[in-house]
C-alpha atoms as a PDB file:
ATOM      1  CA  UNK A   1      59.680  76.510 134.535  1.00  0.00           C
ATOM      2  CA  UNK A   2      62.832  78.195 132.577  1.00  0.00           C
ATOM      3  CA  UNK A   3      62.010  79.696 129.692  1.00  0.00           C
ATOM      4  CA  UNK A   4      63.679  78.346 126.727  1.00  0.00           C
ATOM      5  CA  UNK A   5      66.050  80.941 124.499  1.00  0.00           C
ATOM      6  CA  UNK A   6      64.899  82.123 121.337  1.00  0.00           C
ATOM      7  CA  UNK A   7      68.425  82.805 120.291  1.00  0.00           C
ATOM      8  CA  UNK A   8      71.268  81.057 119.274  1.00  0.00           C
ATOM      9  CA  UNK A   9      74.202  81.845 121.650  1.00  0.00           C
ATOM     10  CA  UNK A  10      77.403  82.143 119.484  1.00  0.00           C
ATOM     11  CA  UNK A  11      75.546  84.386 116.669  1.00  0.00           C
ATOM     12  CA  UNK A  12      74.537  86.714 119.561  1.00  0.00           C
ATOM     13  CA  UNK A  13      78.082  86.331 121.144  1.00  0.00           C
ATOM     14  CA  UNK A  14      79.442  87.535 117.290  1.00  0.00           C
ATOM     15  CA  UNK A  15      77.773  90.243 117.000  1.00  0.00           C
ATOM     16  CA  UNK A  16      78.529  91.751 120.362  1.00  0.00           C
ATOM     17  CA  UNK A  17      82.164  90.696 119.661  1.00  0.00           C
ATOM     18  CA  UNK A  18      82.092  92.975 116.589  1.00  0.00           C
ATOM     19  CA  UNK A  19      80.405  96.140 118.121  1.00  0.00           C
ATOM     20  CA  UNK A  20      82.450  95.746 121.062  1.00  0.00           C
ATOM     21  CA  UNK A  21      85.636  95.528 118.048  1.00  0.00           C
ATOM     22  CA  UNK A  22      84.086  98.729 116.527  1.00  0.00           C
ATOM     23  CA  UNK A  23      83.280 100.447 119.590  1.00  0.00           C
ATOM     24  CA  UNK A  24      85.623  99.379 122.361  1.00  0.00           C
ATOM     25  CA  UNK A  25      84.251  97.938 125.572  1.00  0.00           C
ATOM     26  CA  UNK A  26      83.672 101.387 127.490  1.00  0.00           C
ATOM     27  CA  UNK A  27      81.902 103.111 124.352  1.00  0.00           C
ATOM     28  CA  UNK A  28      79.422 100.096 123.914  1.00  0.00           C
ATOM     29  CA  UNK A  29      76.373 100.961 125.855  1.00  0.00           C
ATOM     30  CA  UNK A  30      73.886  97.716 126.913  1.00  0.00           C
ATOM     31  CA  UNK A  31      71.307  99.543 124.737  1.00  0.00           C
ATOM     32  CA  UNK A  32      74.289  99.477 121.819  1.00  0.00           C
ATOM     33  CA  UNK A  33      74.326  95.600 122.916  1.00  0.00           C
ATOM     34  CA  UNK A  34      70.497  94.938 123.235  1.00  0.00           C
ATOM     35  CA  UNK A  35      70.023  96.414 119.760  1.00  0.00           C
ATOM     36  CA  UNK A  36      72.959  94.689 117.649  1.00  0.00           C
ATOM     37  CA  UNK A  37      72.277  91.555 119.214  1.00  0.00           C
ATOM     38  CA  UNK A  38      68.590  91.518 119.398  1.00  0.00           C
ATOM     39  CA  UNK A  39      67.595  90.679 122.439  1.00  0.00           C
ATOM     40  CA  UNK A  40      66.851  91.865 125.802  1.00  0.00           C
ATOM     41  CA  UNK A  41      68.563  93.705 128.671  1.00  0.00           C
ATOM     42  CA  UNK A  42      67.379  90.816 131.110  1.00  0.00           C
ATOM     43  CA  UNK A  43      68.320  87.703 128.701  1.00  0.00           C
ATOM     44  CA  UNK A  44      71.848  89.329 128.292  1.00  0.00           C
ATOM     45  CA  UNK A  45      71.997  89.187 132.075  1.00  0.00           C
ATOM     46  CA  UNK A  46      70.532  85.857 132.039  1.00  0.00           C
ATOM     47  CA  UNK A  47      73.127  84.356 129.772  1.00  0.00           C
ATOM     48  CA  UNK A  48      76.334  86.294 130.525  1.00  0.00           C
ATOM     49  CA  UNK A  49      75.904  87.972 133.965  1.00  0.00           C
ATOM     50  CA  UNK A  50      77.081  91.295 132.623  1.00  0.00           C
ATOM     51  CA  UNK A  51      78.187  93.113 130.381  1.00  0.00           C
ATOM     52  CA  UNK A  52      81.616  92.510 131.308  1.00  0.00           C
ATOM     53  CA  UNK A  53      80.875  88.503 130.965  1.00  0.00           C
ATOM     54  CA  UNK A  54      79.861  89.280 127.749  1.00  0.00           C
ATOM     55  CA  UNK A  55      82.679  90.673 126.903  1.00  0.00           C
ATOM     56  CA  UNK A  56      84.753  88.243 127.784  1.00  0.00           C
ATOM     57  CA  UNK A  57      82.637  85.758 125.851  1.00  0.00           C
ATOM     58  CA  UNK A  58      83.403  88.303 123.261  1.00  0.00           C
ATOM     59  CA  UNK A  59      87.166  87.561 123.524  1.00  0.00           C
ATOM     60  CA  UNK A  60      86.780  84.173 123.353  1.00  0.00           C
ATOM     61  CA  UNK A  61      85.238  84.145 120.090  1.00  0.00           C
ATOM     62  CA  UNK A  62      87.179  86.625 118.567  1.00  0.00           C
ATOM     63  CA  UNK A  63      90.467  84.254 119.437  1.00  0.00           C
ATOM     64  CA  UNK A  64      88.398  81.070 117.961  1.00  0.00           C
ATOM     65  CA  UNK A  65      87.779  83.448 114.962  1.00  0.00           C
ATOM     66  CA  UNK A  66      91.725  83.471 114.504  1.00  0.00           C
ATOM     67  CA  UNK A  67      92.413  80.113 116.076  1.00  0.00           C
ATOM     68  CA  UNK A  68      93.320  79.159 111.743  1.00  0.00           C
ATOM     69  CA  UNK A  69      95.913  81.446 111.736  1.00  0.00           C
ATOM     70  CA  UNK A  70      97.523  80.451 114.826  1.00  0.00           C
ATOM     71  CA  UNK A  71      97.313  77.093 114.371  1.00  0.00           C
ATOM     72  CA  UNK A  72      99.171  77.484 110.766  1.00  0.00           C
ATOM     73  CA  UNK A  73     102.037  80.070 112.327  1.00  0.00           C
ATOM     74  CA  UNK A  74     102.240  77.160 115.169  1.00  0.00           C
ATOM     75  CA  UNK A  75     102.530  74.368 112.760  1.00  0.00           C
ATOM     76  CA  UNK A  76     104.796  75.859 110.354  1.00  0.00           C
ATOM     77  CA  UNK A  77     108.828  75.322 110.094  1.00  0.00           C
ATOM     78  CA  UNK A  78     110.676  78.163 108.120  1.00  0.00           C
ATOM     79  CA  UNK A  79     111.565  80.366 111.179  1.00  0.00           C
ATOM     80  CA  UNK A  80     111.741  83.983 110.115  1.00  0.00           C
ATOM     81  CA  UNK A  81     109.592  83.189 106.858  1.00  0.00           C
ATOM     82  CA  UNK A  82     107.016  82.281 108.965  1.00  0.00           C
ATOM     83  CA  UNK A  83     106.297  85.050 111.320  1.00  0.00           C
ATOM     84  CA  UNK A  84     106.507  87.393 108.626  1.00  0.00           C
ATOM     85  CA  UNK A  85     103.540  85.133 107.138  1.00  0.00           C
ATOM     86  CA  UNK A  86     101.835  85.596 109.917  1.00  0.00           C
ATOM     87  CA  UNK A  87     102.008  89.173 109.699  1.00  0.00           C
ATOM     88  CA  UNK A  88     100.484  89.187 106.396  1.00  0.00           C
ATOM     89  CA  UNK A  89      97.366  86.903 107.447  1.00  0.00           C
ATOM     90  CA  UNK A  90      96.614  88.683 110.720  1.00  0.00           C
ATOM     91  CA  UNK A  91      96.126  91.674 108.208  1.00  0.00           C
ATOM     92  CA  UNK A  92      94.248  89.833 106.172  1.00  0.00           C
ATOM     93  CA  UNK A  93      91.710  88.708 108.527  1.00  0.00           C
ATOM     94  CA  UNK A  94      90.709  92.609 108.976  1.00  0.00           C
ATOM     95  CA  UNK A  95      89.323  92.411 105.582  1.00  0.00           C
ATOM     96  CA  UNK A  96      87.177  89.134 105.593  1.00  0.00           C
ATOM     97  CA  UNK A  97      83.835  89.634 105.439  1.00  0.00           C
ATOM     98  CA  UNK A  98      82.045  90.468 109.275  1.00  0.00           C
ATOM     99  CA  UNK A  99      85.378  91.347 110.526  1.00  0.00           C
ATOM    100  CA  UNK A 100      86.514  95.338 111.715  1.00  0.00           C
ATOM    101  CA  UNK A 101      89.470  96.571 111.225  1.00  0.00           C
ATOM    102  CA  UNK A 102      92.465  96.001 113.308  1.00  0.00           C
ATOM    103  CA  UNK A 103      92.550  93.304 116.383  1.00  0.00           C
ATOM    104  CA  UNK A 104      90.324  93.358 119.259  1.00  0.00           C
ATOM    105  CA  UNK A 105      93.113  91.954 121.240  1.00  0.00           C
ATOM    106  CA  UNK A 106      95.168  94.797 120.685  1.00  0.00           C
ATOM    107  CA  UNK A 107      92.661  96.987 121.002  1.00  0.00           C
ATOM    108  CA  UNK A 108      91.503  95.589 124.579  1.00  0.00           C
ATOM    109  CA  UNK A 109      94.826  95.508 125.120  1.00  0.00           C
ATOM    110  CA  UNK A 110      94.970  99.062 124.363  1.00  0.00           C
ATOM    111  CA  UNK A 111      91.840 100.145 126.415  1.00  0.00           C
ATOM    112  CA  UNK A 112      92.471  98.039 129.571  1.00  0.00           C
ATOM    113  CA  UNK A 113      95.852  98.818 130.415  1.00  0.00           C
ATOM    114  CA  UNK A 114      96.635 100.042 133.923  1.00  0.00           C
ATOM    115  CA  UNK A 115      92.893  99.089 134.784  1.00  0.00           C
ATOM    116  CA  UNK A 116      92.482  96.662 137.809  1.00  0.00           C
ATOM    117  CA  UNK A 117      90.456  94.258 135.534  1.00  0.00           C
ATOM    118  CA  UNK A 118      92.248  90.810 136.390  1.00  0.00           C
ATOM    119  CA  UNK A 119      90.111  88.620 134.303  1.00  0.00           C
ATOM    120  CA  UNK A 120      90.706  91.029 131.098  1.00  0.00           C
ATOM    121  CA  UNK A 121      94.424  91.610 132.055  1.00  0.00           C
ATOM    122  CA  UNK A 122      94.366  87.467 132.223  1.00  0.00           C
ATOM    123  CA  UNK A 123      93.130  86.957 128.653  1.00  0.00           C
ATOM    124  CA  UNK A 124      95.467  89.566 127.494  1.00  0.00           C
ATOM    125  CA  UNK A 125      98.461  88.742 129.598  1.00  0.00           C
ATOM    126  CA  UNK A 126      98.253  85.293 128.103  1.00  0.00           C
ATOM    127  CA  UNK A 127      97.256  85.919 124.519  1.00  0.00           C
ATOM    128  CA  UNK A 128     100.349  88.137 124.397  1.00  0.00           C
ATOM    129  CA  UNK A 129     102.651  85.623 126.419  1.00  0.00           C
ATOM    130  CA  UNK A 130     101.750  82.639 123.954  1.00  0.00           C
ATOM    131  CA  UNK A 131     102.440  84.805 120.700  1.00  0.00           C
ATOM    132  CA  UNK A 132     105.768  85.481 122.174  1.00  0.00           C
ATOM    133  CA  UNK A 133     106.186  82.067 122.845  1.00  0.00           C
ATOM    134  CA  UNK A 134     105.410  81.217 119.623  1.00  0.00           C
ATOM    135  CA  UNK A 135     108.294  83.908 118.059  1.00  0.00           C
ATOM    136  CA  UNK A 136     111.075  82.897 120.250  1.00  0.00           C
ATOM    137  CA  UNK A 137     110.028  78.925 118.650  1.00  0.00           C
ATOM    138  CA  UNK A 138     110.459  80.304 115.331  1.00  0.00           C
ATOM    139  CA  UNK A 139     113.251  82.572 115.893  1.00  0.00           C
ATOM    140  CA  UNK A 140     114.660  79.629 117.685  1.00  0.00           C
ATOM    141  CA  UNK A 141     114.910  77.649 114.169  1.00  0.00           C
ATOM    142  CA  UNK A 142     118.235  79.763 113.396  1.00  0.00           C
ATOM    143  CA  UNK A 143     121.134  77.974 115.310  1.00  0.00           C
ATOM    144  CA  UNK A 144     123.475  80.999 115.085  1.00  0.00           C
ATOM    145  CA  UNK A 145     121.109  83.127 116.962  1.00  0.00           C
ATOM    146  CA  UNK A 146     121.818  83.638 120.283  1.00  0.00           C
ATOM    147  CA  UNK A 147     119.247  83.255 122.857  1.00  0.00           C
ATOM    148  CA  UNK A 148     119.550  86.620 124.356  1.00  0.00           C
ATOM    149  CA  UNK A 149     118.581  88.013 120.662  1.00  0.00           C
ATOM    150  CA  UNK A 150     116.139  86.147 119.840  1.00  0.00           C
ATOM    151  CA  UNK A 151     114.104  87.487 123.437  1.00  0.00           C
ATOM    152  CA  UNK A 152     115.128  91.098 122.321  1.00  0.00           C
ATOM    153  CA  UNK A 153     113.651  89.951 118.687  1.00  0.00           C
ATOM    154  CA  UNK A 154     110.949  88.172 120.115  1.00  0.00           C
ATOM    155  CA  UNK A 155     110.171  91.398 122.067  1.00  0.00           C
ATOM    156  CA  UNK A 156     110.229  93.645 118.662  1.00  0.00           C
ATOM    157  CA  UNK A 157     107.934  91.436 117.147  1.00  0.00           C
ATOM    158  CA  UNK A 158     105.635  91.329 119.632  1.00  0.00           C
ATOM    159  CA  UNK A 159     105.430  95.242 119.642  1.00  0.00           C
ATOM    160  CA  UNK A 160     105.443  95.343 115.495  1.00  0.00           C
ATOM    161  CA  UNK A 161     102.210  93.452 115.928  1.00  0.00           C
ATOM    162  CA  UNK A 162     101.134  95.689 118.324  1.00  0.00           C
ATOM    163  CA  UNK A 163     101.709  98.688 115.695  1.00  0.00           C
ATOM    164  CA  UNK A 164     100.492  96.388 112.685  1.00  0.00           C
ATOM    165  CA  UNK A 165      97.439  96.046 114.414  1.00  0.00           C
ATOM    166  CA  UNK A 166      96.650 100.118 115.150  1.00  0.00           C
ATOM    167  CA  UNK A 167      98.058 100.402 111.494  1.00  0.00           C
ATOM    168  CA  UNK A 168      95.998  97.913 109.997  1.00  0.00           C
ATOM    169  CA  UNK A 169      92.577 100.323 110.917  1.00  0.00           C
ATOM    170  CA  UNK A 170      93.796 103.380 109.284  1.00  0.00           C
ATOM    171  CA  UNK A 171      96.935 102.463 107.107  1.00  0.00           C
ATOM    172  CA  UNK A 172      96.788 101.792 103.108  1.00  0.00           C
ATOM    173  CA  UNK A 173      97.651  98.434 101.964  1.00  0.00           C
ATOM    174  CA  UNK A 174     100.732  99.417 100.552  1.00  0.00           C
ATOM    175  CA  UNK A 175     101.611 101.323 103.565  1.00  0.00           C
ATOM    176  CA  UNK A 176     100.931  97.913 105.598  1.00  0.00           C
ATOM    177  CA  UNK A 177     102.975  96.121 102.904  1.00  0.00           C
ATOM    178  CA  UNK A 178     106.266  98.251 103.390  1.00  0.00           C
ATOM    179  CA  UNK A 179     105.720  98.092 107.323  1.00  0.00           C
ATOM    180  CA  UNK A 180     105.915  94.491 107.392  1.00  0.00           C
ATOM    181  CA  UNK A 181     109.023  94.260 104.858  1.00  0.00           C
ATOM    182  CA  UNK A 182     110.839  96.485 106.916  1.00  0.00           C
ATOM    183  CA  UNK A 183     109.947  95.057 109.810  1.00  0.00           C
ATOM    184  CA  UNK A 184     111.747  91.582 108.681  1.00  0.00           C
ATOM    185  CA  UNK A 185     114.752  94.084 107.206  1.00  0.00           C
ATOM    186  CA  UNK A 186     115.599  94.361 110.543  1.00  0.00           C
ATOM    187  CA  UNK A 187     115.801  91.195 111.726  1.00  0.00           C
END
C-alpha cells in the first residue's frame, strides 16, 4: 500500500521555487532542497523524479505567481502606456512578501543558455516568445508604426526586461525608476 504524503505539494513546490530563485538551479544542492522544503531525498524523487522535475515544477509556479500581471498587460489597451506599466509591476513583484529579487525566468534564462536542456530551453523559449508577442500587440495599437519597427521595438523591449530584471536585484529604486523612463524615451 502507497503511503500517503504528509505534505502539501504546491507549498513544497514554493519553497523550492524560491531557493532555486535565490540560488540558481546548479548552486541548489538536494540537501539545500530537502532542508527548505522539509522533506526527504526519496519523497522528492517520489513526487518530481528529480531534481530537474522539480525544477521545472518550480517554473511553473513561479509563472502562476505572475500569471496577474500578465493577464492585466494582456488585457489592457493604451499601447506604449501599457508596457511601460508592465515594467513597473514586474519590479514590483520583487518586493512582495516571499518573493527574491529579480525574475527567475531571466535568471534561468541566464544560467541555461547554450546548455542542451530542451525542456528548460522550451519553457524559456516560449515564456520569452509570448512576451514578445504580447509587445508587438501593444506596439501594434499605434497605426503610424510600421511593422518592421515595431519587431526592432518589440526586440528592445524584450532585452530592457532582460536588463530590468538583473537590475532589479542590485539596482536602487530610483535607479530602476530612471531605467524604465528612459527606456520609453526611446521609443
Amino acid at each position: 500500500m502507497a503511503r500517503k504524503k504528509q505534505y502539501i505539494e504546491s507549498e513544497v513546490i514554493d519553497k523550492a521555487m524560491n531557493l532555486f530563485w535565490r540560488n540558481g538551479y546548479e548552486s541548489t544542492s538536494m540537501q539545500m532542497l530537502e532542508k527548505e522544503m522539509g522533506i526527504n531525498k526519496f519523497s522528492i524523487y517520489s513526487s518530481f523524479g528529480s531534481k530537474h522535475g522539480l525544477f521545472l515544477e518550480s517554473l511553473k509556479s513561479y509563472k502562476r505567481k505572475v500569471n496577474n500581471i500578465f493577464e492585466k498587460f494582456k488585457n489592457s489597451s493604451n499601447g506604449i502606456e501599457d508596457i511601460k506599466e508592465f515594467f513597473y509591476d514586474s519590479v514590483k513583484i520583487c518586493h512582495q512578501p516571499g518573493s527574491e529579487k529579480g525574475c527567475l525566468v531571466t535568471n534561468t534564462y541566464n544560467e541555461f543558455v547554450g546548455k542542451e536542456d530542451e525542456s528548460i530551453n522550451d519553457e524559456m523559449t516560449k515564456f520569452m516568445e509570448d512576451l514578445k508577442e504580447l509587445f508587438i500587440d501593444k506596439l501594434s495599437a499605434d497605426k503610424t508604426k510600421k511593422q518592421n519597427d515595431i519587431l526592432k521595438q518589440a526586440n528592445f523591449l524584450l532585452l530592457a526586461k532582460h536588463g530590468l530584471a538583473a537590475a532589479s536585484k542590485v539596482n536602487s529604486k530610483k535607479e530602476i525608476e530612471d531605467y524604465i523612463e528612459m527606456t520609453f524615451n526611446n521609443l
